[in-house]
C-alpha atoms as a PDB file:
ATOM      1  CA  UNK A   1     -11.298  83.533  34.176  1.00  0.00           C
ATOM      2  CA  UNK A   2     -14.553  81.851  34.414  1.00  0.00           C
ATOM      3  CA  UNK A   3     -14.919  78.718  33.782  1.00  0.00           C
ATOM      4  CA  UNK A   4     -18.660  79.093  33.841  1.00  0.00           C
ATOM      5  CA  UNK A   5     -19.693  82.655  32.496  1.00  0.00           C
ATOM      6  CA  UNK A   6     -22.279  84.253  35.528  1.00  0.00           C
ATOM      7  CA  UNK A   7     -25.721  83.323  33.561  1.00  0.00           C
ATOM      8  CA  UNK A   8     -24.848  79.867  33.458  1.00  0.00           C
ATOM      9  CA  UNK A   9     -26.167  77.829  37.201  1.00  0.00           C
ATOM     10  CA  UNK A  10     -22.637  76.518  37.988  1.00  0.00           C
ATOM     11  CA  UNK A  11     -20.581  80.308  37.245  1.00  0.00           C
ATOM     12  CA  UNK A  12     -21.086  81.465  41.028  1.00  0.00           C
ATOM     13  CA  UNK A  13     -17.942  83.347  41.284  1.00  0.00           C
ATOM     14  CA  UNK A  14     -15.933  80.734  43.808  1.00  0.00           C
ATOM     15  CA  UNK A  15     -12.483  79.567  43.420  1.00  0.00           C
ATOM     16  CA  UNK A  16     -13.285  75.722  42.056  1.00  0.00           C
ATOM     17  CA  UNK A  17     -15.286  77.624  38.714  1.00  0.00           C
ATOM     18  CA  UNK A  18     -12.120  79.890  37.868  1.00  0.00           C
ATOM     19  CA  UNK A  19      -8.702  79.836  36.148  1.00  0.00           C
ATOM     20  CA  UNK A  20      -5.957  82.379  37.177  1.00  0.00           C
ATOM     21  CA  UNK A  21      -5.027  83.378  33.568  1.00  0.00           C
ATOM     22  CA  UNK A  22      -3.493  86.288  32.093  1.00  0.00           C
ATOM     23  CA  UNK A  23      -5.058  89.266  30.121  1.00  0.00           C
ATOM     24  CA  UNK A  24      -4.504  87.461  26.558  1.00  0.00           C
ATOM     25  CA  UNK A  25      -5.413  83.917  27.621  1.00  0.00           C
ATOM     26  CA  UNK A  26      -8.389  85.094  29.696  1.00  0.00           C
ATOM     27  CA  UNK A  27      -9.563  86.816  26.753  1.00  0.00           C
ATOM     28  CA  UNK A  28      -8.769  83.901  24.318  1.00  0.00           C
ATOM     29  CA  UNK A  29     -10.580  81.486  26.917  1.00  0.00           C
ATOM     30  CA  UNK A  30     -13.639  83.540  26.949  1.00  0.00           C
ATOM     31  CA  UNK A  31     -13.709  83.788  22.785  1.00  0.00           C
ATOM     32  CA  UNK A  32     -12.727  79.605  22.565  1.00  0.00           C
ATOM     33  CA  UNK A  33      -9.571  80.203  20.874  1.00  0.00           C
ATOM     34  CA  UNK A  34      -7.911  78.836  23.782  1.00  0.00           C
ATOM     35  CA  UNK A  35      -9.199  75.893  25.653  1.00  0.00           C
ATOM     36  CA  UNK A  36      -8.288  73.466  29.095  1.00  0.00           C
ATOM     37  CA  UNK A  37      -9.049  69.886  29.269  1.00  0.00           C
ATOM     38  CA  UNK A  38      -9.961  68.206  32.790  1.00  0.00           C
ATOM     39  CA  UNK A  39      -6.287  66.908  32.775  1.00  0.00           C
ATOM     40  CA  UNK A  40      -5.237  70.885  32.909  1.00  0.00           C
ATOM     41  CA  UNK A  41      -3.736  70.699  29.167  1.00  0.00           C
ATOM     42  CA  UNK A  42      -3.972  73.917  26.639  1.00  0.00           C
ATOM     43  CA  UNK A  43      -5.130  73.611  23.130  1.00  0.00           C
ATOM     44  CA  UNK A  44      -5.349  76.237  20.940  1.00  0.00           C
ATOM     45  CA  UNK A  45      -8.372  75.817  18.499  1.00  0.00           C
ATOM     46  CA  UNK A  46      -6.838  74.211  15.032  1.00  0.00           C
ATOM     47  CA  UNK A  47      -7.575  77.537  12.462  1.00  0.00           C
ATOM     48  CA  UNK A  48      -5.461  79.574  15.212  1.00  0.00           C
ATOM     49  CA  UNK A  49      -2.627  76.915  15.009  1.00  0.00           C
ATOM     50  CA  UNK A  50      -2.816  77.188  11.293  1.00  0.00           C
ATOM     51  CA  UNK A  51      -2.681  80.842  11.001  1.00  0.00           C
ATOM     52  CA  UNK A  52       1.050  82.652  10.094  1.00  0.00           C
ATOM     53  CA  UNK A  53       1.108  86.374  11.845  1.00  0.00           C
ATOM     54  CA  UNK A  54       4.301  86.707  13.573  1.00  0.00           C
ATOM     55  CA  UNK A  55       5.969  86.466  16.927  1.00  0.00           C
ATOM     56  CA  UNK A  56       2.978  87.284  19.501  1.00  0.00           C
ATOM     57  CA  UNK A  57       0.484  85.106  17.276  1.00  0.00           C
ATOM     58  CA  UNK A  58       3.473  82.340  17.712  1.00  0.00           C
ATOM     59  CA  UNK A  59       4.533  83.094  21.282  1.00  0.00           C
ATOM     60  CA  UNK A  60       1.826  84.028  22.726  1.00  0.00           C
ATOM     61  CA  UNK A  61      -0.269  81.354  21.868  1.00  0.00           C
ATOM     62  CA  UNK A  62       0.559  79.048  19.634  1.00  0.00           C
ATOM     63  CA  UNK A  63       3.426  78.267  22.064  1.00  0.00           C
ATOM     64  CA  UNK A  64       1.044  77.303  24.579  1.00  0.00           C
ATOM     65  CA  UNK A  65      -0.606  74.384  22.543  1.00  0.00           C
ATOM     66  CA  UNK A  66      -0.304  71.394  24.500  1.00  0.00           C
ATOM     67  CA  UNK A  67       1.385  73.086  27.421  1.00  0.00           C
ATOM     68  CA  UNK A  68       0.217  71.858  31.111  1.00  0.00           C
ATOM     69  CA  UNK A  69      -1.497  74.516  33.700  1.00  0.00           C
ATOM     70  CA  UNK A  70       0.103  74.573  37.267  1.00  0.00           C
ATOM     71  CA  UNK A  71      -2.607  74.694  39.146  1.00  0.00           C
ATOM     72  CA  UNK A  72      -2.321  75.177  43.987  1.00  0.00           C
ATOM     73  CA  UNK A  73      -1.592  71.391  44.938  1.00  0.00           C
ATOM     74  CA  UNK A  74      -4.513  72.004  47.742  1.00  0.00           C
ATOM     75  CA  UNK A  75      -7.321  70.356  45.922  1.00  0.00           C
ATOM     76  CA  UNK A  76      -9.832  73.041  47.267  1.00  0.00           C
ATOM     77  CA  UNK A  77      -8.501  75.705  44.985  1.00  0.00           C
ATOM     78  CA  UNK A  78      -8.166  73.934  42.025  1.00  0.00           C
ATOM     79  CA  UNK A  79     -10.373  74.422  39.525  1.00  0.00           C
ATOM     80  CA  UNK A  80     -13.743  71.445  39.135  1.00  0.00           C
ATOM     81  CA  UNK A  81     -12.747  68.890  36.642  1.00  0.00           C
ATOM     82  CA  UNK A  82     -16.443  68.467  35.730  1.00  0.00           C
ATOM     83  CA  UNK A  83     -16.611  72.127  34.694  1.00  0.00           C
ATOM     84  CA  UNK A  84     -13.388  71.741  32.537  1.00  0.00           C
ATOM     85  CA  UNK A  85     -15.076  68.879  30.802  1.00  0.00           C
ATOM     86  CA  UNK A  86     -18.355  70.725  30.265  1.00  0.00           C
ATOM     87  CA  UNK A  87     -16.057  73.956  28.679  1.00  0.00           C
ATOM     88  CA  UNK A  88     -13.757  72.356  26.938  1.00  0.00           C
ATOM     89  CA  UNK A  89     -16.959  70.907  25.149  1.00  0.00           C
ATOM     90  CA  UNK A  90     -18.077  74.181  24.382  1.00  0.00           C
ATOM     91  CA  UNK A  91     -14.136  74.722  23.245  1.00  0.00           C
ATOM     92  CA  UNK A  92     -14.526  71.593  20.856  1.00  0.00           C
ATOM     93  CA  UNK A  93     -18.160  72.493  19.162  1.00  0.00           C
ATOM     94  CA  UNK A  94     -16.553  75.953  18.758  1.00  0.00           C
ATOM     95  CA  UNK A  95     -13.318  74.858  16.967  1.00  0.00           C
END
């Protein structure tokens, strides 16, 4: 996933403005449902959290609330903590 989507100056397609995320998170990343701080934690916006709607709604991301991403220890492929910050911004105003 992008951190930065292409049309935004810092979403060149290179390893430090990415996230290696599944189908579901990738999509709920791109829609701010789900969101990364710069320290690498997951939060799940709050009216998602809320919601009741079964198993995959409660495994699938609930679960994940708070959880910490393992990211390569080589710090060249880990993602830029000043993107993070500037996302999980966006993730914030969007919640």
């Amino acid at each position: 996933a992008h951190i930065f989507f292409f049309f935004y100056p810092e979403g060149r397609p290179v390893v430090p403005n990415g996230l290696s995320l599944c189908t579901l998170h990738h999509s709920a990343f791109d829609r701010y449902v789900l969101g990364v701080t710069p320290d690498l934690r997951i939060e799940i916006r709050d009216d998602v959290l809320k919601e009741k709607d079964g198993p995959m709604l409660l495994h699938g991301l609930q679960g994940f609330h708070g959880a910490q991403l393992v990211v390569p220890t080589a710090l060249q492929l880990r993602p830029n903590r000043d993107f993070l910050s500037a996302r999980y911004e966006l993730f914030r105003k969007a919640s």
